[in-house]
PDB file of N, CA and C in Angstrom:
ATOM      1  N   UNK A   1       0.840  -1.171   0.000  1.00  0.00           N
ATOM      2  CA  UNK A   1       0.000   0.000   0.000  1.00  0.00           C
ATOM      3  C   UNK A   1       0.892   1.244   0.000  1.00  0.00           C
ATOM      4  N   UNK A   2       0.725   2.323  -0.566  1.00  0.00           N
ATOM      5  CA  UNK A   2       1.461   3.371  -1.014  1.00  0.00           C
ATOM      6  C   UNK A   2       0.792   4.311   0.697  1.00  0.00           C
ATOM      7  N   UNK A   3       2.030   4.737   0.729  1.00  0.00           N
ATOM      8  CA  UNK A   3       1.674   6.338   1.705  1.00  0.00           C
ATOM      9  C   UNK A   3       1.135   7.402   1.122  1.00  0.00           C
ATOM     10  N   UNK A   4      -0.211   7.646   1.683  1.00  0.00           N
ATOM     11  CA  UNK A   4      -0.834   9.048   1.558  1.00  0.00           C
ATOM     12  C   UNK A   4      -0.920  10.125   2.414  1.00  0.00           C
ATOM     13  N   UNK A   5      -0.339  11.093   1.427  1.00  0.00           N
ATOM     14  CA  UNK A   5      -0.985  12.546   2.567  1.00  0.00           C
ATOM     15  C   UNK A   5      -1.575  13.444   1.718  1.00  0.00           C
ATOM     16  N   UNK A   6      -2.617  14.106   3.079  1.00  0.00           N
ATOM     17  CA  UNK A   6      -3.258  14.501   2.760  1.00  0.00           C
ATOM     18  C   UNK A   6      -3.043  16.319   2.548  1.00  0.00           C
ATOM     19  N   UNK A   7      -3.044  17.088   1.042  1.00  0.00           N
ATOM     20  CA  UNK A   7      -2.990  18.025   0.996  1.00  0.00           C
ATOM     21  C   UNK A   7      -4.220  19.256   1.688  1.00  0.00           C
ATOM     22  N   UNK A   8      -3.516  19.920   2.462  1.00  0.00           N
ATOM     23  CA  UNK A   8      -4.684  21.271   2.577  1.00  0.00           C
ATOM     24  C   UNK A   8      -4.801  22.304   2.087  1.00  0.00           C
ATOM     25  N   UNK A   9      -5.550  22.923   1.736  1.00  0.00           N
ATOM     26  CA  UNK A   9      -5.526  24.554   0.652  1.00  0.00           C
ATOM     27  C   UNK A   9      -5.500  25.343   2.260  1.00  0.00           C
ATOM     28  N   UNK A  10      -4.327  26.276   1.561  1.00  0.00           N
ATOM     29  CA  UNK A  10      -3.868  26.824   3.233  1.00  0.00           C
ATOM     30  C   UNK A  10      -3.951  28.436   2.760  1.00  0.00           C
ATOM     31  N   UNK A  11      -3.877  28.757   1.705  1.00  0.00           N
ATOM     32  CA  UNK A  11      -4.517  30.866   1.111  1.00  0.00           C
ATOM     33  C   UNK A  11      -3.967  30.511  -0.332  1.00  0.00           C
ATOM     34  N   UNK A  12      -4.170  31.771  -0.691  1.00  0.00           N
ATOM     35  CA  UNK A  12      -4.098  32.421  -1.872  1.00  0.00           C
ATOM     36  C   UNK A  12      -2.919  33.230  -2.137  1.00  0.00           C
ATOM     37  N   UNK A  13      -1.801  33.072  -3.146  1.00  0.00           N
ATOM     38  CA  UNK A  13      -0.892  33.592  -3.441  1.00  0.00           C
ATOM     39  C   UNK A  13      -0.747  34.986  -3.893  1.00  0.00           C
ATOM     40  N   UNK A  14       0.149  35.757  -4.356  1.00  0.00           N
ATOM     41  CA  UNK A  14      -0.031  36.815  -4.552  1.00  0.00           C
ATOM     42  C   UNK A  14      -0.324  36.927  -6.386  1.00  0.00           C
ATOM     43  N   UNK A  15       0.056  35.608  -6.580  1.00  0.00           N
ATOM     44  CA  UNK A  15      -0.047  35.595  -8.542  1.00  0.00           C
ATOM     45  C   UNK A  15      -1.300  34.928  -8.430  1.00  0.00           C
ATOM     46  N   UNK A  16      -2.247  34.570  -7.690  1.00  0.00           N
ATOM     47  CA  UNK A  16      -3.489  33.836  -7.969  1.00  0.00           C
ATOM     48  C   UNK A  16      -3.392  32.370  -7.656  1.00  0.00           C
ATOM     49  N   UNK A  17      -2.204  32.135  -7.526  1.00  0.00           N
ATOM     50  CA  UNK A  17      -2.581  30.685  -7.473  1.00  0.00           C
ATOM     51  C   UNK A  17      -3.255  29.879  -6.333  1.00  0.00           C
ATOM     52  N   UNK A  18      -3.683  28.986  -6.005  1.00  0.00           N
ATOM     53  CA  UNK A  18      -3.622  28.796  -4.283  1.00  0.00           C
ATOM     54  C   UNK A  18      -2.525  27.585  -3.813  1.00  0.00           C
ATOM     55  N   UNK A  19      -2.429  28.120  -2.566  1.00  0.00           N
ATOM     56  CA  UNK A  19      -1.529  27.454  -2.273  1.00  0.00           C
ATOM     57  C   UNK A  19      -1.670  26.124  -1.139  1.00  0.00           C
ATOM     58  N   UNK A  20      -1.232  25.145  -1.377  1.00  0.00           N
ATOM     59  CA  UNK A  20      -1.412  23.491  -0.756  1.00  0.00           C
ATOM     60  C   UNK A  20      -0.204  23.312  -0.122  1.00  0.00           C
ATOM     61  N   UNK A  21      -1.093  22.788   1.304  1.00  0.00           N
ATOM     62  CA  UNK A  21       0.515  21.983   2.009  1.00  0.00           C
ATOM     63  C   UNK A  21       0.040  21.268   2.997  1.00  0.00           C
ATOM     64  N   UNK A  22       1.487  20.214   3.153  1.00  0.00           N
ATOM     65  CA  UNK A  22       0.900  19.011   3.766  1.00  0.00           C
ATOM     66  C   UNK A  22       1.382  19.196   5.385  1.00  0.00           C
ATOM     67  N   UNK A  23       0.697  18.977   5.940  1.00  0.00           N
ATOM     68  CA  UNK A  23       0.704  18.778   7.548  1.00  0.00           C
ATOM     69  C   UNK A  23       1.793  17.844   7.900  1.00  0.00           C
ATOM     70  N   UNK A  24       1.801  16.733   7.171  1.00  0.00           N
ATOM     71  CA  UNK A  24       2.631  15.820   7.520  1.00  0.00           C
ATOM     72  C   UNK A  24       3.835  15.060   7.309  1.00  0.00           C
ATOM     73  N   UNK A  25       4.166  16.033   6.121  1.00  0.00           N
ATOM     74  CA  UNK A  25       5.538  15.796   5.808  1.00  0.00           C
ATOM     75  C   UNK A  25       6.238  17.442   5.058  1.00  0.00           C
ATOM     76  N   UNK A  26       5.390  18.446   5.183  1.00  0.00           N
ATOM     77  CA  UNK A  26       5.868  19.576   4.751  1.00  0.00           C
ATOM     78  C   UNK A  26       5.824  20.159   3.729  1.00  0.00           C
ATOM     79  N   UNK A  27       5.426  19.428   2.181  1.00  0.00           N
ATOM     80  CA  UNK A  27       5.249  19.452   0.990  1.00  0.00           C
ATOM     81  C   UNK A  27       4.113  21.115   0.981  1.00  0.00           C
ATOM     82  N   UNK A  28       4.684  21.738   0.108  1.00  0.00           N
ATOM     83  CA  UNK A  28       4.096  23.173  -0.506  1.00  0.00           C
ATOM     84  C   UNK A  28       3.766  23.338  -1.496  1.00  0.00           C
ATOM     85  N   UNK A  29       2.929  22.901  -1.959  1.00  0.00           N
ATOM     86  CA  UNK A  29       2.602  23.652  -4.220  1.00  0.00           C
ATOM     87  C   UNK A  29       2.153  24.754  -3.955  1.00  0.00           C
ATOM     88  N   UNK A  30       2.172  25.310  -5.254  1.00  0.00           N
ATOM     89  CA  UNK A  30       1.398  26.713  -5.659  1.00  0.00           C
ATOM     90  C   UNK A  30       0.160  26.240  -7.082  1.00  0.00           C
ATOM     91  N   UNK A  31      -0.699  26.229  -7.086  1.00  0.00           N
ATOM     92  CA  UNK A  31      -1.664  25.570  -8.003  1.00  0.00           C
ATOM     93  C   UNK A  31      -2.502  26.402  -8.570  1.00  0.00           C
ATOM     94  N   UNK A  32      -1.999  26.710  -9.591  1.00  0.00           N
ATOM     95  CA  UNK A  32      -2.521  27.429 -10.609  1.00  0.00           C
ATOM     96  C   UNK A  32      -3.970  27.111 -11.364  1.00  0.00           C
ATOM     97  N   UNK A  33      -5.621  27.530 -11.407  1.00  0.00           N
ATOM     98  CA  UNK A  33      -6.443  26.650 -11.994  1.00  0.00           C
ATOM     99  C   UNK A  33      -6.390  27.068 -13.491  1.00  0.00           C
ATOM    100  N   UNK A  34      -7.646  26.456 -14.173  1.00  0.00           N
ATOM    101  CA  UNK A  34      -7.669  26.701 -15.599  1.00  0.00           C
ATOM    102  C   UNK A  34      -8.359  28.075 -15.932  1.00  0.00           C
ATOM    103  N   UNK A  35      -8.046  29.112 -17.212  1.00  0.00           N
ATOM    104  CA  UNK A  35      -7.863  28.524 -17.908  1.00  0.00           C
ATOM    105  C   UNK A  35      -6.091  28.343 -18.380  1.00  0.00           C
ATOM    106  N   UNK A  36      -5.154  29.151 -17.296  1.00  0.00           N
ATOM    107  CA  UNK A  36      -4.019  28.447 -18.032  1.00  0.00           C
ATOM    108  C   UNK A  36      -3.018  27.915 -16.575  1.00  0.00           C
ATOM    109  N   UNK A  37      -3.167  26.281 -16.605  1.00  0.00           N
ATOM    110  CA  UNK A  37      -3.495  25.883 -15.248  1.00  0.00           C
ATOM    111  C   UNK A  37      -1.998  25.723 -14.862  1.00  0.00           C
ATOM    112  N   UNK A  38      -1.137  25.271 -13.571  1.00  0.00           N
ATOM    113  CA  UNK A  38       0.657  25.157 -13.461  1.00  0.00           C
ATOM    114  C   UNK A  38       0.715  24.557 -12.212  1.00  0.00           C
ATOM    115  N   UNK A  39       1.206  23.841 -11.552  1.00  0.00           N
ATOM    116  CA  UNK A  39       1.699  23.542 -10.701  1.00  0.00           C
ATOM    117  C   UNK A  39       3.514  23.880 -10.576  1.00  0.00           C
ATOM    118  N   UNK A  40       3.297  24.066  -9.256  1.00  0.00           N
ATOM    119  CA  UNK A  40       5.013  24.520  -8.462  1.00  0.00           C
ATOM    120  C   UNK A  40       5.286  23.964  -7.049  1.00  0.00           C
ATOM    121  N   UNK A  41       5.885  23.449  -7.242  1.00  0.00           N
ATOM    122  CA  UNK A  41       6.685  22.922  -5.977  1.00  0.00           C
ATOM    123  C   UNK A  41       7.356  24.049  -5.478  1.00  0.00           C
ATOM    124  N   UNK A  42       6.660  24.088  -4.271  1.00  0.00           N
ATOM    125  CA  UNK A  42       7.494  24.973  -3.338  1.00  0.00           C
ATOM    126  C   UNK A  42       8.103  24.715  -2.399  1.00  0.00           C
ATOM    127  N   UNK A  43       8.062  23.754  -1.512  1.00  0.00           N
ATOM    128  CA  UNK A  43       8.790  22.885  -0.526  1.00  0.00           C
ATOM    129  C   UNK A  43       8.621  21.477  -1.272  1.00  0.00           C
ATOM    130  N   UNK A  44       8.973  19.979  -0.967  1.00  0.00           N
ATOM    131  CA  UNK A  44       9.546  19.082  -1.423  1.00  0.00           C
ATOM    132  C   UNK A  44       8.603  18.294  -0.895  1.00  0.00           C
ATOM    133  N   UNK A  45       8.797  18.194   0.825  1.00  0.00           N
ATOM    134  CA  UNK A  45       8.259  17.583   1.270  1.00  0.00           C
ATOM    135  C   UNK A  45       9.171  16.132   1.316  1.00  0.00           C
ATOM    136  N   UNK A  46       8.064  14.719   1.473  1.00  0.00           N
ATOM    137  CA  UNK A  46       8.528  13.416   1.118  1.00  0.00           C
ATOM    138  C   UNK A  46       7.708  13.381  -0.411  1.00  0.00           C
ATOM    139  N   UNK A  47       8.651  13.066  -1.077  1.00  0.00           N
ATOM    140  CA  UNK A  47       8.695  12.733  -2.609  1.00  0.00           C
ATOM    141  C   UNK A  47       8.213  11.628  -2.928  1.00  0.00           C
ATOM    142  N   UNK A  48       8.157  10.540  -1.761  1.00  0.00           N
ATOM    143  CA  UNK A  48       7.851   9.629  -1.757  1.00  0.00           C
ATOM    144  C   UNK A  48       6.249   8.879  -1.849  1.00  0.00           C
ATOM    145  N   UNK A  49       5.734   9.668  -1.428  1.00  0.00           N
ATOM    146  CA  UNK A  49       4.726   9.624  -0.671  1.00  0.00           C
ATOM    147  C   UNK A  49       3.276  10.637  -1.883  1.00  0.00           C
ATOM    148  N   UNK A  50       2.280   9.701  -1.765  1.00  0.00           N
ATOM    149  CA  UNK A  50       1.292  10.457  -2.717  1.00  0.00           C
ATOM    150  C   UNK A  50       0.591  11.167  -2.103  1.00  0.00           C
ATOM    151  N   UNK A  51       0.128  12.323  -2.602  1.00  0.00           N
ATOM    152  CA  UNK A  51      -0.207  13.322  -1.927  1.00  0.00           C
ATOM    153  C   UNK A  51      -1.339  14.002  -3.142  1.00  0.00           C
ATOM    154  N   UNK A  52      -2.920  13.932  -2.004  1.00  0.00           N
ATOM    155  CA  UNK A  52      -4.410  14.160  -2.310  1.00  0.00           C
ATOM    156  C   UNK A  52      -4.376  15.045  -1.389  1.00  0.00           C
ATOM    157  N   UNK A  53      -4.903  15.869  -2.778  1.00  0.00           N
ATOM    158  CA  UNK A  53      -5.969  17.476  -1.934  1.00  0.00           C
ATOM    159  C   UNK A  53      -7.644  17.388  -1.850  1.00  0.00           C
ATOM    160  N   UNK A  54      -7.869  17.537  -1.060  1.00  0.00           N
ATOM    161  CA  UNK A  54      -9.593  17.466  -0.712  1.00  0.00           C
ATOM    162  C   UNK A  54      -9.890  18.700  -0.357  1.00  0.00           C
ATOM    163  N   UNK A  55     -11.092  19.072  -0.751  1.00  0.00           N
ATOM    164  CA  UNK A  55     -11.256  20.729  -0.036  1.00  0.00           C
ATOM    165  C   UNK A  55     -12.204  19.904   1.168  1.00  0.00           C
ATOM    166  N   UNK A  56     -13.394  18.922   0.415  1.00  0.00           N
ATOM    167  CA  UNK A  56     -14.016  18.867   1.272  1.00  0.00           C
ATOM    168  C   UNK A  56     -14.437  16.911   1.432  1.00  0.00           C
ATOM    169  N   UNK A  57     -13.559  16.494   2.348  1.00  0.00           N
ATOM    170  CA  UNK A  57     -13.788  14.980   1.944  1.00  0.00           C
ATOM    171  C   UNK A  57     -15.356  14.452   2.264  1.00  0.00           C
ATOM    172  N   UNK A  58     -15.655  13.379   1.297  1.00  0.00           N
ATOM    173  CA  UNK A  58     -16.910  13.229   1.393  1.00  0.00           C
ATOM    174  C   UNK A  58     -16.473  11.104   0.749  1.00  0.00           C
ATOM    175  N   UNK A  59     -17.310  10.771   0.543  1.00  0.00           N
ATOM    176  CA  UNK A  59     -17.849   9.135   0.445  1.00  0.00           C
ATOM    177  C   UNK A  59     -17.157   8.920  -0.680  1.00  0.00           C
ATOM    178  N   UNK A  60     -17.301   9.986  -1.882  1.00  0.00           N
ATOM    179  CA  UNK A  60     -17.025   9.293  -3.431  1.00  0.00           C
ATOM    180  C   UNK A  60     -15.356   9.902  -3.817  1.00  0.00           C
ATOM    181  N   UNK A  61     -14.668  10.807  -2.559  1.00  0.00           N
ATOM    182  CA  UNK A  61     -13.239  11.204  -2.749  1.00  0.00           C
ATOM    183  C   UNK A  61     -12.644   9.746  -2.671  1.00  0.00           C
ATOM    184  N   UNK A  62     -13.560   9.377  -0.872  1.00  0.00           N
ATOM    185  CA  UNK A  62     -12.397   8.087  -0.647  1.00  0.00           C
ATOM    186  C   UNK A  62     -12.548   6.749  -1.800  1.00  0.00           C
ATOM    187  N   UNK A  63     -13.985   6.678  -2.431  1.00  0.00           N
ATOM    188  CA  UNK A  63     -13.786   5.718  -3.458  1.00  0.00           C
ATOM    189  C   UNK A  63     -12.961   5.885  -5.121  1.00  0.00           C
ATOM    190  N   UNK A  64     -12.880   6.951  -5.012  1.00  0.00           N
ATOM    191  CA  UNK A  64     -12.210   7.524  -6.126  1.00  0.00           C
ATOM    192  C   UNK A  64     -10.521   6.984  -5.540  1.00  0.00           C
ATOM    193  N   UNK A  65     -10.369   7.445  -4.673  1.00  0.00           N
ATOM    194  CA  UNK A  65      -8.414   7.152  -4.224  1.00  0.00           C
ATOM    195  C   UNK A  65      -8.440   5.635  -4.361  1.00  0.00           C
ATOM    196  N   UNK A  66      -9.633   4.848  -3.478  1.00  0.00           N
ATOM    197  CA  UNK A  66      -9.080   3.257  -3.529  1.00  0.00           C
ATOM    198  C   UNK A  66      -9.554   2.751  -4.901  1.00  0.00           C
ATOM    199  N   UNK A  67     -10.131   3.459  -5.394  1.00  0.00           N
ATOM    200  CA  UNK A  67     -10.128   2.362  -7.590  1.00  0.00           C
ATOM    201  C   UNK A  67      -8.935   3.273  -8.187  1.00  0.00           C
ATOM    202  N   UNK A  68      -8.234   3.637  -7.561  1.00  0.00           N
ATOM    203  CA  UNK A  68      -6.636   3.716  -8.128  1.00  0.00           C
ATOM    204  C   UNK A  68      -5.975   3.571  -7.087  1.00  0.00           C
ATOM    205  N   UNK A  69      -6.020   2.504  -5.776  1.00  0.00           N
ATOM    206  CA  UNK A  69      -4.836   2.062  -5.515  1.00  0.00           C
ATOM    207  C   UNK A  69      -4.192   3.332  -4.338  1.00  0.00           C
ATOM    208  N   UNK A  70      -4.907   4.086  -4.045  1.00  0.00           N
ATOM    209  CA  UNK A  70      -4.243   5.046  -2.768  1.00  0.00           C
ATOM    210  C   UNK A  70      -4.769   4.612  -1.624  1.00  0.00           C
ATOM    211  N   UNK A  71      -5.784   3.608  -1.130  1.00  0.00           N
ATOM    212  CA  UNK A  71      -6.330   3.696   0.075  1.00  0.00           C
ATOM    213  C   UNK A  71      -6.580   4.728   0.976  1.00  0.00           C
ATOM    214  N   UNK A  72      -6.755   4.696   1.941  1.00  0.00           N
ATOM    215  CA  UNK A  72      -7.539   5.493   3.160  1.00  0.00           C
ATOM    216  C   UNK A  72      -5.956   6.574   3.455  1.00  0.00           C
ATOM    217  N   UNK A  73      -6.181   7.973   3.660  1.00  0.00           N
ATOM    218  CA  UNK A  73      -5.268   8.671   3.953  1.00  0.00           C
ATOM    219  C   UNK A  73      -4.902   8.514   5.179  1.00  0.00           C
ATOM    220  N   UNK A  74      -3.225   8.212   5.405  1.00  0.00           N
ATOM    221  CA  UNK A  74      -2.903   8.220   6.914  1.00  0.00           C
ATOM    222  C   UNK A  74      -1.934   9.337   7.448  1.00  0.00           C
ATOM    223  N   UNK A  75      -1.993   9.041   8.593  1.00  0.00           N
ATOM    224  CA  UNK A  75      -1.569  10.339   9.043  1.00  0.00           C
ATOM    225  C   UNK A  75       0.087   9.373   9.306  1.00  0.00           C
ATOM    226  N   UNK A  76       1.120   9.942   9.012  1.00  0.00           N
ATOM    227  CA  UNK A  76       1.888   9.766   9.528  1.00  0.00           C
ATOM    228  C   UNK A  76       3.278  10.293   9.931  1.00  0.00           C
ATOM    229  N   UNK A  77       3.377  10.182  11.540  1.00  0.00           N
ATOM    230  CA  UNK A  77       4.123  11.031  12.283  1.00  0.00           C
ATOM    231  C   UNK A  77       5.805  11.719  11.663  1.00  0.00           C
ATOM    232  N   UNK A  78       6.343  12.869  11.462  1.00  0.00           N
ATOM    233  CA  UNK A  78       7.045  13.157  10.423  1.00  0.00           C
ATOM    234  C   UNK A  78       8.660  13.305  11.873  1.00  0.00           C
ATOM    235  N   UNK A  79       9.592  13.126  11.590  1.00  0.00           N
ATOM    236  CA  UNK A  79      10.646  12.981  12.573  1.00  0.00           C
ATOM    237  C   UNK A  79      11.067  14.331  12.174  1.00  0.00           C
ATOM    238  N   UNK A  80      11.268  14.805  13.160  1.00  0.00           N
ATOM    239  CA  UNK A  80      12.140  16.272  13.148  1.00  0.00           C
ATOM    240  C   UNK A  80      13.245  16.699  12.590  1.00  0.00           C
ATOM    241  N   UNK A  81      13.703  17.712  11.516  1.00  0.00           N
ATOM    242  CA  UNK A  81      14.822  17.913  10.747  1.00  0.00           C
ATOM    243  C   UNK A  81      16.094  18.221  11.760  1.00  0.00           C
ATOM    244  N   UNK A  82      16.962  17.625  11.707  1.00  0.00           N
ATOM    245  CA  UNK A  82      18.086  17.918  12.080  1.00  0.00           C
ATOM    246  C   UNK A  82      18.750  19.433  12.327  1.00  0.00           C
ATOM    247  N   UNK A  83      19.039  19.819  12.902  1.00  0.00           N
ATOM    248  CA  UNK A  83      19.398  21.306  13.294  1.00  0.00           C
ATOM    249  C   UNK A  83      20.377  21.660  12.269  1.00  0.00           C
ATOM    250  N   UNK A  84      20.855  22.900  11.820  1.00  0.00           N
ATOM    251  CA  UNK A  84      21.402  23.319  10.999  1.00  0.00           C
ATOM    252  C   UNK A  84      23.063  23.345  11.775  1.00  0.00           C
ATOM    253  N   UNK A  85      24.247  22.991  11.943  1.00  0.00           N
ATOM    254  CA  UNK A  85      25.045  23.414  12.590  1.00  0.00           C
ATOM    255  C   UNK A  85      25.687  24.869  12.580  1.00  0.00           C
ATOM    256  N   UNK A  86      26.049  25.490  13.302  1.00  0.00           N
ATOM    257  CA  UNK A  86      26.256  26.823  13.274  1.00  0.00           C
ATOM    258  C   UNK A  86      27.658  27.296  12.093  1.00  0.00           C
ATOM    259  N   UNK A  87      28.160  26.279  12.284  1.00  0.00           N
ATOM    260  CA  UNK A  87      29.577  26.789  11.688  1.00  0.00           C
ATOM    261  C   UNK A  87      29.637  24.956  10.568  1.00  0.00           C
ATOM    262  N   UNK A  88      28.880  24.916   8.980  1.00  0.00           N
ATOM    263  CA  UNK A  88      28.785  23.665   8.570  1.00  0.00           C
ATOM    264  C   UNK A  88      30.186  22.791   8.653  1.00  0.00           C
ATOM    265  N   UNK A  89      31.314  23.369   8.537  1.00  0.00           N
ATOM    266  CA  UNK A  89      32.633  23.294   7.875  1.00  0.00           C
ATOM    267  C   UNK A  89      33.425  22.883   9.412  1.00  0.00           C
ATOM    268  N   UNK A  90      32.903  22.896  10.815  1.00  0.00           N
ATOM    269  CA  UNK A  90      33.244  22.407  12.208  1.00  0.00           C
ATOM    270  C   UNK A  90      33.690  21.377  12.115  1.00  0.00           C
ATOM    271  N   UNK A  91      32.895  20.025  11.680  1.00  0.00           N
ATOM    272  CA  UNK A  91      33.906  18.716  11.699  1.00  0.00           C
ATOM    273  C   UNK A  91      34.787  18.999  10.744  1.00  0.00           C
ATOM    274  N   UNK A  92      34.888  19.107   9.625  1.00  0.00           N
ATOM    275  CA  UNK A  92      35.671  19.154   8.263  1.00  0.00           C
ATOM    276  C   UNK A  92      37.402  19.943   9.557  1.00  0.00           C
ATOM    277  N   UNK A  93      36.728  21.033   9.855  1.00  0.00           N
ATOM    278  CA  UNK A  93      38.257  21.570  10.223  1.00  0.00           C
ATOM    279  C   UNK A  93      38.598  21.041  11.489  1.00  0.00           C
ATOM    280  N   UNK A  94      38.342  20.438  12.418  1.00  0.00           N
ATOM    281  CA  UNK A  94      38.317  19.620  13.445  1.00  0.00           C
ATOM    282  C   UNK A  94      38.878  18.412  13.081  1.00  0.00           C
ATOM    283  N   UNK A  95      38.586  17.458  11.938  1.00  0.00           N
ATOM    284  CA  UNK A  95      39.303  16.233  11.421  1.00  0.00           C
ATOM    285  C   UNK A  95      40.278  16.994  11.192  1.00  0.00           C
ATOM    286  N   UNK A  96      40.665  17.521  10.327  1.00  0.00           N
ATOM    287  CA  UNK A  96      41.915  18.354   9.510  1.00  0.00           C
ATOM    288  C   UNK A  96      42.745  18.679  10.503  1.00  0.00           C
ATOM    289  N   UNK A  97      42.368  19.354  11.568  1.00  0.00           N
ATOM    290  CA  UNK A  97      43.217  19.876  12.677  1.00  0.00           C
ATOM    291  C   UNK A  97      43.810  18.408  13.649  1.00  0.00           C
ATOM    292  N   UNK A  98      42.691  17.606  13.654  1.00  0.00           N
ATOM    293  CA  UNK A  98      43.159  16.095  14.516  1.00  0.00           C
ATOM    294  C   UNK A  98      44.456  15.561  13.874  1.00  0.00           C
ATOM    295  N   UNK A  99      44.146  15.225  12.124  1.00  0.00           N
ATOM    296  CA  UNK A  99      45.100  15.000  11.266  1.00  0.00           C
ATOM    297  C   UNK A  99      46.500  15.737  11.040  1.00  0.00           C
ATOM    298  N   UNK A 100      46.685  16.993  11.793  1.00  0.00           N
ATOM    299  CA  UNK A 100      47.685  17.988  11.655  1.00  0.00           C
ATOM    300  C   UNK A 100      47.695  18.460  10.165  1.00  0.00           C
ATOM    301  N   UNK A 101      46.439  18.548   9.418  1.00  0.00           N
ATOM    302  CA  UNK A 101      46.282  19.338   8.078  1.00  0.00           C
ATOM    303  C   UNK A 101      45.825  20.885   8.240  1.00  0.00           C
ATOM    304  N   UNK A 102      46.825  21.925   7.907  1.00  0.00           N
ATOM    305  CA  UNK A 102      46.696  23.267   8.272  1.00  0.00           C
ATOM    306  C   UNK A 102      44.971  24.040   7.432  1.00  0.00           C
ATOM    307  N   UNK A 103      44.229  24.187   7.880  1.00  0.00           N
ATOM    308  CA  UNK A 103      43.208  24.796   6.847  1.00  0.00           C
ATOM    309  C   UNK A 103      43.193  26.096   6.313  1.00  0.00           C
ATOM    310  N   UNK A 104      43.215  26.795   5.682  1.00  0.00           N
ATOM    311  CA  UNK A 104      43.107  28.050   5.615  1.00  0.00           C
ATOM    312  C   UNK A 104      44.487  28.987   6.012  1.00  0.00           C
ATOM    313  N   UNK A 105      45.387  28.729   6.310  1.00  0.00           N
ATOM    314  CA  UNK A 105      46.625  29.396   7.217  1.00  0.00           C
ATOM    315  C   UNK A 105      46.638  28.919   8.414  1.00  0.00           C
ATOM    316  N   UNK A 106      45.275  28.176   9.305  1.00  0.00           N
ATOM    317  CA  UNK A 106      44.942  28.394  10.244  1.00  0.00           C
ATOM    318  C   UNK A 106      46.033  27.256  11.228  1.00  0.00           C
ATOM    319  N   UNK A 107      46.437  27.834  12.234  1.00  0.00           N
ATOM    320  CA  UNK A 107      47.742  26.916  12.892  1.00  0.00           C
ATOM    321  C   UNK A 107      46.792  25.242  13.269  1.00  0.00           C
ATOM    322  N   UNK A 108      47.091  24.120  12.795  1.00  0.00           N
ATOM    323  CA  UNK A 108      46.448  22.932  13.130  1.00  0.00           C
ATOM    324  C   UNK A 108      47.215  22.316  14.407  1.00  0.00           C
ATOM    325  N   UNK A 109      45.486  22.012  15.535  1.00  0.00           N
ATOM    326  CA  UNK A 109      45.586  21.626  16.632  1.00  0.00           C
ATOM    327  C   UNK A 109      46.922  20.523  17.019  1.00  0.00           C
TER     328      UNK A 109
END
């Protein structure tokens, strides 16, 4: 069974489009309607994972997803992104300095 999430229409852009995002893994479009229609990825999200917009779920959304194979939308819990390190290049010059490799001019530890 494939992972679903579920998209929400969260406002309106400043070019018209509206804009969708997922609660549960972060995913952002910008969705342009017809008559000249576009989709944009704006965050990524999991790539993995299929992802249905409902404005308003009702009986014949969920039979529509399972006669193609999406089943029942689940919610599932998203693990927290890793912190950004302050300085990325810290281990890099820290090995280098362990190794006695000078970086930059910089005198190695």
């Amino acid at each position: 069974m494939r992972v679903i999430h579920e998209m929400k229409l969260t406002g309106r852009l400043a070019s018209g489009a509206d804009e969708w995002s997922c609660p549960t893994c972060g995913r952002r479009i910008a969705l342009r309607r017809p008559p000249d229609p576009k989709l944009t990825i704006l965050e990524p999200g999991d790539e993995g994972a299929v992802h249905v917009g409902v404005i308003e779920p009702n009986p014949a959304a969920s039979a529509a997803a399972e006669k193609y194979g999406l089943g029942p939308v689940q919610e599932i819990p998203r693990p927290p992104r890793p912190a950004e390190p302050a300085d990325p290049d810290a281990a890099d010059r820290r090995w280098l300095a362990e190794n006695g490799i000078d970086w930059d001019g910089d005198a190695a530890a």
